[in-house]
C-alpha atoms as a PDB file:
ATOM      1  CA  UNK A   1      27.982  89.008  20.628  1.00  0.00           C
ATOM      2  CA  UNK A   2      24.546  87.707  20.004  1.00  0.00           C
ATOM      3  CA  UNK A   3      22.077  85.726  22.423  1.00  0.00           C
ATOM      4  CA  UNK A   4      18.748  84.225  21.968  1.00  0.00           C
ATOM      5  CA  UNK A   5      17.301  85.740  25.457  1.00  0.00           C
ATOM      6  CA  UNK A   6      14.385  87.918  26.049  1.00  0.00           C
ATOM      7  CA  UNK A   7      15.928  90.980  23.892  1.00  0.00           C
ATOM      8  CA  UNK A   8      16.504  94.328  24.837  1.00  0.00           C
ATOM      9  CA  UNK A   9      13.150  96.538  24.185  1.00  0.00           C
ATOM     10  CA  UNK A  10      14.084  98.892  21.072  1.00  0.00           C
ATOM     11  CA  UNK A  11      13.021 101.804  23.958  1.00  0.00           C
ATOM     12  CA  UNK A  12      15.275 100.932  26.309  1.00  0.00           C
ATOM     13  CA  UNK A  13      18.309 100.866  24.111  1.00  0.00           C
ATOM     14  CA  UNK A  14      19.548 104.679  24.241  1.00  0.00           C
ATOM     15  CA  UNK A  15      20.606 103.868  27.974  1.00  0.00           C
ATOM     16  CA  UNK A  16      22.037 100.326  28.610  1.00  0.00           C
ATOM     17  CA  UNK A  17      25.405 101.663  28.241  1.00  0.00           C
ATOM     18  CA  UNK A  18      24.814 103.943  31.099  1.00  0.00           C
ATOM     19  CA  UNK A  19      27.009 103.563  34.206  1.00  0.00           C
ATOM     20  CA  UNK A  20      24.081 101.614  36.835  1.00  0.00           C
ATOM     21  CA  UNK A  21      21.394 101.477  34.393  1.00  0.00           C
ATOM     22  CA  UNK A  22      19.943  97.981  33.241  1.00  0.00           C
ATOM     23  CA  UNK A  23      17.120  97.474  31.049  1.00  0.00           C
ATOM     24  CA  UNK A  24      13.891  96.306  32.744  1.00  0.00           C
ATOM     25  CA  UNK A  25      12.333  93.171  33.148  1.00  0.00           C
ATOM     26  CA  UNK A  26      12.538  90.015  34.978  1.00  0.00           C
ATOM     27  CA  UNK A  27      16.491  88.316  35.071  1.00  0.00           C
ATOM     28  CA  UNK A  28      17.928  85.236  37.355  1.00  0.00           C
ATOM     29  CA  UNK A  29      21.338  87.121  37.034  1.00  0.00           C
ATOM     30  CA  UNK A  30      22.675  90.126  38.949  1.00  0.00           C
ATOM     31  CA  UNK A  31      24.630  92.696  37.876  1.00  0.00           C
ATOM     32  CA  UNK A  32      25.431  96.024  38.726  1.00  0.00           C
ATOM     33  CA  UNK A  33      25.064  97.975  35.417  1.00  0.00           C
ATOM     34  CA  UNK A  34      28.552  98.426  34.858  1.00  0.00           C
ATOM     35  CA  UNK A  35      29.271  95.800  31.849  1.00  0.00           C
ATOM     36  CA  UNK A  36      28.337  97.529  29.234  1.00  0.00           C
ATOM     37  CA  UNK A  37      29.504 100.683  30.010  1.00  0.00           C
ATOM     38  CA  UNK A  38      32.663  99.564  30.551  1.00  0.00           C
ATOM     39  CA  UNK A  39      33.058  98.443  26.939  1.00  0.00           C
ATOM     40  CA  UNK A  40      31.472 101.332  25.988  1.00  0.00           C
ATOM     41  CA  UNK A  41      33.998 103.234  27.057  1.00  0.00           C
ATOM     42  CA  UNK A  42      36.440 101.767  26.168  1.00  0.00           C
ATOM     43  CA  UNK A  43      35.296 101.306  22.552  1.00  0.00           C
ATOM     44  CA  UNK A  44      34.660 104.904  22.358  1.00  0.00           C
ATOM     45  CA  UNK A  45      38.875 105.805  23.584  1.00  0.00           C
ATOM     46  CA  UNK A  46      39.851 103.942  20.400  1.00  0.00           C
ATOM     47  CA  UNK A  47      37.257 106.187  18.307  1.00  0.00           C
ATOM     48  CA  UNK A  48      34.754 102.726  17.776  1.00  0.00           C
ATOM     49  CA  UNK A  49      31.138 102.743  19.067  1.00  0.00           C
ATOM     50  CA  UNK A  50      28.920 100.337  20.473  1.00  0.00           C
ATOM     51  CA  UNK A  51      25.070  99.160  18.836  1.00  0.00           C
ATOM     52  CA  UNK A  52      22.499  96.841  20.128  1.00  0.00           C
ATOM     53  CA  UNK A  53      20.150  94.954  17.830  1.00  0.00           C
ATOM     54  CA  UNK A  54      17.555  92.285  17.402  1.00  0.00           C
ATOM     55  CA  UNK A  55      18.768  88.623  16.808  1.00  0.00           C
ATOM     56  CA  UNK A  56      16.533  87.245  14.459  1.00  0.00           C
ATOM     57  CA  UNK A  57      14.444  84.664  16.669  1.00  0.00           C
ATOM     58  CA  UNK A  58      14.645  86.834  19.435  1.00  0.00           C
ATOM     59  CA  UNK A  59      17.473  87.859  21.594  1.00  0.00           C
ATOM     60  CA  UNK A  60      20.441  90.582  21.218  1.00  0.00           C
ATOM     61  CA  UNK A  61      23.309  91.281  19.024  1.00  0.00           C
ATOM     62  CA  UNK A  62      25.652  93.449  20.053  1.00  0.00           C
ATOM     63  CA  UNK A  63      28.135  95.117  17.781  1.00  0.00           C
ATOM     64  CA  UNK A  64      31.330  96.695  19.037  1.00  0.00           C
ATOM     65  CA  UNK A  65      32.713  98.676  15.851  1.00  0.00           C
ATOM     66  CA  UNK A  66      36.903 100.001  16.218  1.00  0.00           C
ATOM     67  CA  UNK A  67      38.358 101.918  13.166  1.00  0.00           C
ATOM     68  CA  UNK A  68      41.737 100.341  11.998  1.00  0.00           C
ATOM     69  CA  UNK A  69      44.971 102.957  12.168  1.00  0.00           C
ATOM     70  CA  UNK A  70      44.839 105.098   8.897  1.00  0.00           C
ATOM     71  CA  UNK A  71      48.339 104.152   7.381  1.00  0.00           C
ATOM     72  CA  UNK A  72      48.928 100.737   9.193  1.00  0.00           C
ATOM     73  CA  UNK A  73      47.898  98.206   6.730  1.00  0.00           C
ATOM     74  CA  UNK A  74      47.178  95.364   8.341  1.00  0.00           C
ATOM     75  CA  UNK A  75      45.095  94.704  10.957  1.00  0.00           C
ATOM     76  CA  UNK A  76      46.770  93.894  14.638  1.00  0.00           C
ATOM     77  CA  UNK A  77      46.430  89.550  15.642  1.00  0.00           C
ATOM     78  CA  UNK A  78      44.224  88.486  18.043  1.00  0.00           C
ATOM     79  CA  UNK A  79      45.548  88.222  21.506  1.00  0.00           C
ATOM     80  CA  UNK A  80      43.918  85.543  23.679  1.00  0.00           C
ATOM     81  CA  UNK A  81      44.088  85.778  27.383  1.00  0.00           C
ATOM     82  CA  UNK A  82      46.640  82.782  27.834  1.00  0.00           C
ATOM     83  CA  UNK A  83      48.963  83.708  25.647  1.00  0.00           C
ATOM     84  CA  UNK A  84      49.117  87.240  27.926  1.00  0.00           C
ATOM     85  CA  UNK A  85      49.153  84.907  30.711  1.00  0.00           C
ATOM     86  CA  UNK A  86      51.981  83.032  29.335  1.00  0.00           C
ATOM     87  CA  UNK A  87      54.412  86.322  28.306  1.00  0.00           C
ATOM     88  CA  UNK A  88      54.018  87.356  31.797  1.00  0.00           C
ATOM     89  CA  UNK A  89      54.834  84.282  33.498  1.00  0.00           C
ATOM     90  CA  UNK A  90      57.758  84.331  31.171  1.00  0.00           C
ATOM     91  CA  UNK A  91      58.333  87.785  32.272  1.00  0.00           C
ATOM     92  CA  UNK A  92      58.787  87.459  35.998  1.00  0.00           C
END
């Protein structure tokens, strides 16, 4: 994911994917810290890791990094949230 917002200072970057802990500064948009270390976690159960970076022109780019299976080949399809919406519908 990238963004062209006010960045996330290079010293703040070893914590943002802290449970509760947001970078500082000014922002028109709650939150409760919990984003990104939600992903992180996540990322990190499939054996992936998470990195935060400039965007050239200012801004963030996040990078979410999952190794494939060794031995399966082919990478899995992308799964987009109607289509789950849609098997489980089918489902019930």
């Amino acid at each position: 994911m990238r963004d062209h917002g006010a960045g996330i200072p290079p010293a703040t970057r070893h914590r943002i994917f802290r449970r509760f802990d947001r970078a500082g500064g000014k922002r028109t948009v709650g939150g409760s810290g919990l984003g990104l270390a939600i992903v992180d976690a996540i990322v990190k159960a499939h054996g992936g890791g998470c990195h935060v970076t400039d965007t050239p022109g200012g801004g963030a780019t996040f990078t979410i990094r999952i190794p494939v299976s060794p031995g399966s080949g082919t990478l899995p399809l992308p799964v987009r949230a109607g289509d789950v919406v849609l098997q489980r519908e089918a489902a019930e």
